[in-house]
Protein backbone atom coordinates (compact mmCIF):
# COMPACT_ATOMS: atom_id res chain seq x y z
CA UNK A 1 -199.30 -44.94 -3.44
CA UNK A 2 -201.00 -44.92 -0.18
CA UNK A 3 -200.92 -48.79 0.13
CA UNK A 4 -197.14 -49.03 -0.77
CA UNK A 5 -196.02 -46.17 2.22
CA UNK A 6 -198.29 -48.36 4.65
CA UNK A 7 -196.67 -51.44 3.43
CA UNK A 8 -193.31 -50.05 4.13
CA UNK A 9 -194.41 -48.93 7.47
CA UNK A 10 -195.11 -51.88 8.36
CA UNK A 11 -192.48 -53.61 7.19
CA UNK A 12 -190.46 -51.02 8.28
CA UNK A 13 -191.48 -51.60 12.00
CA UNK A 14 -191.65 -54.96 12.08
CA UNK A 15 -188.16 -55.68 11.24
CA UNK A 16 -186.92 -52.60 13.49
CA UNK A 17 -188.56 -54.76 16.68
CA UNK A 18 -185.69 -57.22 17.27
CA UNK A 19 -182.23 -55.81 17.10
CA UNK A 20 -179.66 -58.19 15.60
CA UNK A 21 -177.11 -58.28 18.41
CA UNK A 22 -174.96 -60.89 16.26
CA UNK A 23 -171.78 -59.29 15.86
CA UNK A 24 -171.70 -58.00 19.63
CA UNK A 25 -172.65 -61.90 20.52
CA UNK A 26 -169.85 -63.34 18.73
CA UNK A 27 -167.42 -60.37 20.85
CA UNK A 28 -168.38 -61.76 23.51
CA UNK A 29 -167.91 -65.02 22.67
CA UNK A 30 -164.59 -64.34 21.78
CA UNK A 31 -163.61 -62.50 24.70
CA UNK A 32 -164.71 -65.63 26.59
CA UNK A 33 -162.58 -67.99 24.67
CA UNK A 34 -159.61 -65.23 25.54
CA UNK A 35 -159.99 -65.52 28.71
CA UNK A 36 -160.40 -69.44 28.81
CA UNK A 37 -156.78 -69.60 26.64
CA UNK A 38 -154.99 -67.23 28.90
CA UNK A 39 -156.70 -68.97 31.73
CA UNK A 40 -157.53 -65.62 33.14
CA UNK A 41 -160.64 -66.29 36.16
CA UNK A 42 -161.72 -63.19 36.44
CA UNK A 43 -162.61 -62.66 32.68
CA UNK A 44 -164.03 -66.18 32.23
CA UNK A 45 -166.34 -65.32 35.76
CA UNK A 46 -167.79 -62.17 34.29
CA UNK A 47 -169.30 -63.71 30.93
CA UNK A 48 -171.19 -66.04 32.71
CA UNK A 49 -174.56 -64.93 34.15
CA UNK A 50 -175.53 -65.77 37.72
CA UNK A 51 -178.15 -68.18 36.75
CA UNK A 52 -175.39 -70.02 34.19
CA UNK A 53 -176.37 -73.70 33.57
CA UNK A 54 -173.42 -75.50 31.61
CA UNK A 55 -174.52 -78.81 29.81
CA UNK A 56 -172.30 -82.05 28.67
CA UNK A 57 -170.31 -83.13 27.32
CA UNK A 58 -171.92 -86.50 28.70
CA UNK A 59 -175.80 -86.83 28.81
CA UNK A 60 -177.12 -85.25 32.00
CA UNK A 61 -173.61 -83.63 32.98
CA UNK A 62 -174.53 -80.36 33.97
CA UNK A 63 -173.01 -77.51 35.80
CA UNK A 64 -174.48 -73.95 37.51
CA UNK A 65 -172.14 -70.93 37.86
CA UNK A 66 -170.57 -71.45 41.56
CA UNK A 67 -169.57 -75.12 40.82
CA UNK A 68 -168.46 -74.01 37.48
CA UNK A 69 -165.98 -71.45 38.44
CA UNK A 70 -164.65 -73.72 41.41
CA UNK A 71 -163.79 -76.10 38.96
CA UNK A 72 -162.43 -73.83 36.61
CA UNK A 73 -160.09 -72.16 39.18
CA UNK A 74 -158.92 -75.59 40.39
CA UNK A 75 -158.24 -76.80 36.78
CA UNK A 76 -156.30 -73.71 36.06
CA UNK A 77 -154.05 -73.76 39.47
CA UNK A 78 -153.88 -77.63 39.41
CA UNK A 79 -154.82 -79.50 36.10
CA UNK A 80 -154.10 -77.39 32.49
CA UNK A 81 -150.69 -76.55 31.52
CA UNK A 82 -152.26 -74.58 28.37
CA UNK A 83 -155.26 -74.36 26.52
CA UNK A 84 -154.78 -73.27 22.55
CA UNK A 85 -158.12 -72.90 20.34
CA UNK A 86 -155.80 -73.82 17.11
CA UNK A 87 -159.13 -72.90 14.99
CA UNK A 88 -162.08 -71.74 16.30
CA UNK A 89 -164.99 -70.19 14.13
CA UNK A 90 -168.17 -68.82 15.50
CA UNK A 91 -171.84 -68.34 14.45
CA UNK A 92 -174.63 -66.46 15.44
CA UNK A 93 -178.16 -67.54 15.66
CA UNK A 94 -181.42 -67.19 16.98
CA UNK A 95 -183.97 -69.98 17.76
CA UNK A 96 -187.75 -68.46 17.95
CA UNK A 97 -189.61 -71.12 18.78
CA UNK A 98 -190.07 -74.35 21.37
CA UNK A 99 -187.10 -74.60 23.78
CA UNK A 100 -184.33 -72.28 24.35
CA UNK A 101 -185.64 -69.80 22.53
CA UNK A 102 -183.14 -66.88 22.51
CA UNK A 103 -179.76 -65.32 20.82
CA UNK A 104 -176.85 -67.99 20.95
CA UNK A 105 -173.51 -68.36 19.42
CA UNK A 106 -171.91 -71.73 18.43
CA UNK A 107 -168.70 -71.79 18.67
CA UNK A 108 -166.73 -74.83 16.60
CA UNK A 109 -163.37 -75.18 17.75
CA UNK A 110 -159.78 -77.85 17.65
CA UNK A 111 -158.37 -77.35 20.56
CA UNK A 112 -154.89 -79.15 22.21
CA UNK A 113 -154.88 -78.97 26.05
CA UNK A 114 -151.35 -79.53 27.57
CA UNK A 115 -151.86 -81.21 30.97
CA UNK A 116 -149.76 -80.25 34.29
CA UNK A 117 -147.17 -82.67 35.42
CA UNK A 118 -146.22 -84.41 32.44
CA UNK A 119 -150.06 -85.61 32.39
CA UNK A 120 -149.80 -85.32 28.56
CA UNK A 121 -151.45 -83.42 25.79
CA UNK A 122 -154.63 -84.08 24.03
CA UNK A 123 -156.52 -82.45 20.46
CA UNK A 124 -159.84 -82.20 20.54
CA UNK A 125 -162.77 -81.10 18.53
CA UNK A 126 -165.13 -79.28 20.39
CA UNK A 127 -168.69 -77.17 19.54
CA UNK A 128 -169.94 -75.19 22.41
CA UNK A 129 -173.47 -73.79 21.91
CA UNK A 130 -173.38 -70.81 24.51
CA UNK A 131 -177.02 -69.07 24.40
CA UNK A 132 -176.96 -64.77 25.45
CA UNK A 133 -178.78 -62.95 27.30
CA UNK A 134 -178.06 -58.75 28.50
CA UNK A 135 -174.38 -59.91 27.43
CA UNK A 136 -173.80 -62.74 29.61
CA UNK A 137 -173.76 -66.28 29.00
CA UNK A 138 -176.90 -68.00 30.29
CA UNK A 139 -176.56 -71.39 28.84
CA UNK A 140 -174.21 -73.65 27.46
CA UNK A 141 -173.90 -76.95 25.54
CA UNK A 142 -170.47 -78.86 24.90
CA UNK A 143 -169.89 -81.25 23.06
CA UNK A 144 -166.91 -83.65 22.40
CA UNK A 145 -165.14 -87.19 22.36
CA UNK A 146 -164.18 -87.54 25.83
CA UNK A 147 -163.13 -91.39 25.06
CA UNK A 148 -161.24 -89.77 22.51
CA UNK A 149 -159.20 -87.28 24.83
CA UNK A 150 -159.15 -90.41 27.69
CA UNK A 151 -157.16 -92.43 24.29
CA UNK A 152 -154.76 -89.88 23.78
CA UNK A 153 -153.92 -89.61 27.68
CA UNK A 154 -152.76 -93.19 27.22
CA UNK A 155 -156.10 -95.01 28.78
CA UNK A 156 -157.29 -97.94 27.20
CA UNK A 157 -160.66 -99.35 26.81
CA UNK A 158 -161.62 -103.15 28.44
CA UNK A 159 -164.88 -104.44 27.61
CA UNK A 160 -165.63 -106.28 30.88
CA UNK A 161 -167.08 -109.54 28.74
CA UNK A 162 -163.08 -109.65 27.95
CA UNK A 163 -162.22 -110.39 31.04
């Protein structure tokens, strides 16, 4: 009997050290996508965390927190008519070993974007990997067809050796 209450004990106390912060995660992460739909600055500012580092969608594209929310509030005065997440579904994870270890959400999304202008409207499918830490976003990675979006927008693609 003894060794069965000291093997709950333990048990007990190792699974109590790491509190599953999943569901409050995924808030957030929803809250953020809110605030990117109704294009509202202050709300998309105050999920990211002051050291933010936003990767892609390109190989080595990457973005810190002051650049990030320039751009954002020039895309929102100038660029995007709307932004609609048509579906969106998001999971939480942890990763406990090698890089980026840490809580993250993944977020898996179609999206339409309705330019300014009469720029045109494009459908995407995005995944942004956002990783959390004390409730703000400290990471991100996006991914999507951006030669995809550029086709939709009307540009076309010349292979030079065409020429």
């Amino acid at each position: 009997m003894r060794y069965i209450i000291i093997l709950f004990l333990i048990t007990f106390f190792t699974s109590c050290g790491k509190a599953d912060n999943s569901a409050k995660n995924i808030a957030l992460i929803e809250k953020y996508v809110q605030a990117v739909q109704s294009k509202d600055f202050e709300g998309f500012s105050s999920a990211l965390d002051d050291n933010y580092l936003g990767l892609g969608p390109s190989y080595g594209d990457s973005i810190h927190k002051p650049a990030a929310l320039a751009n954002w509030k020039e895309n929102i005065t100038n660029l995007y008519e709307n932004i609609t997440y048509n579906k969106s579904r998001n999971a939480a994870f942890q990763i406990t070993d090698g890089d980026n270890q840490g809580e993250w959400v993944s977020n898996w999304a179609e999206l339409t974007i309705t330019y300014k202008n009469g720029l045109g409207s494009v459908t995407i499918w995005a995944n942004t990997i956002y990783q959390i830490e004390n409730d703000k976003i400290v990471k991100s990675f996006t991914f999507y067809n951006e030669a995809d979006a550029l086709r939709q927008l009307g540009y076309v693609f010349i292979n030079p050796d065409d020429l």
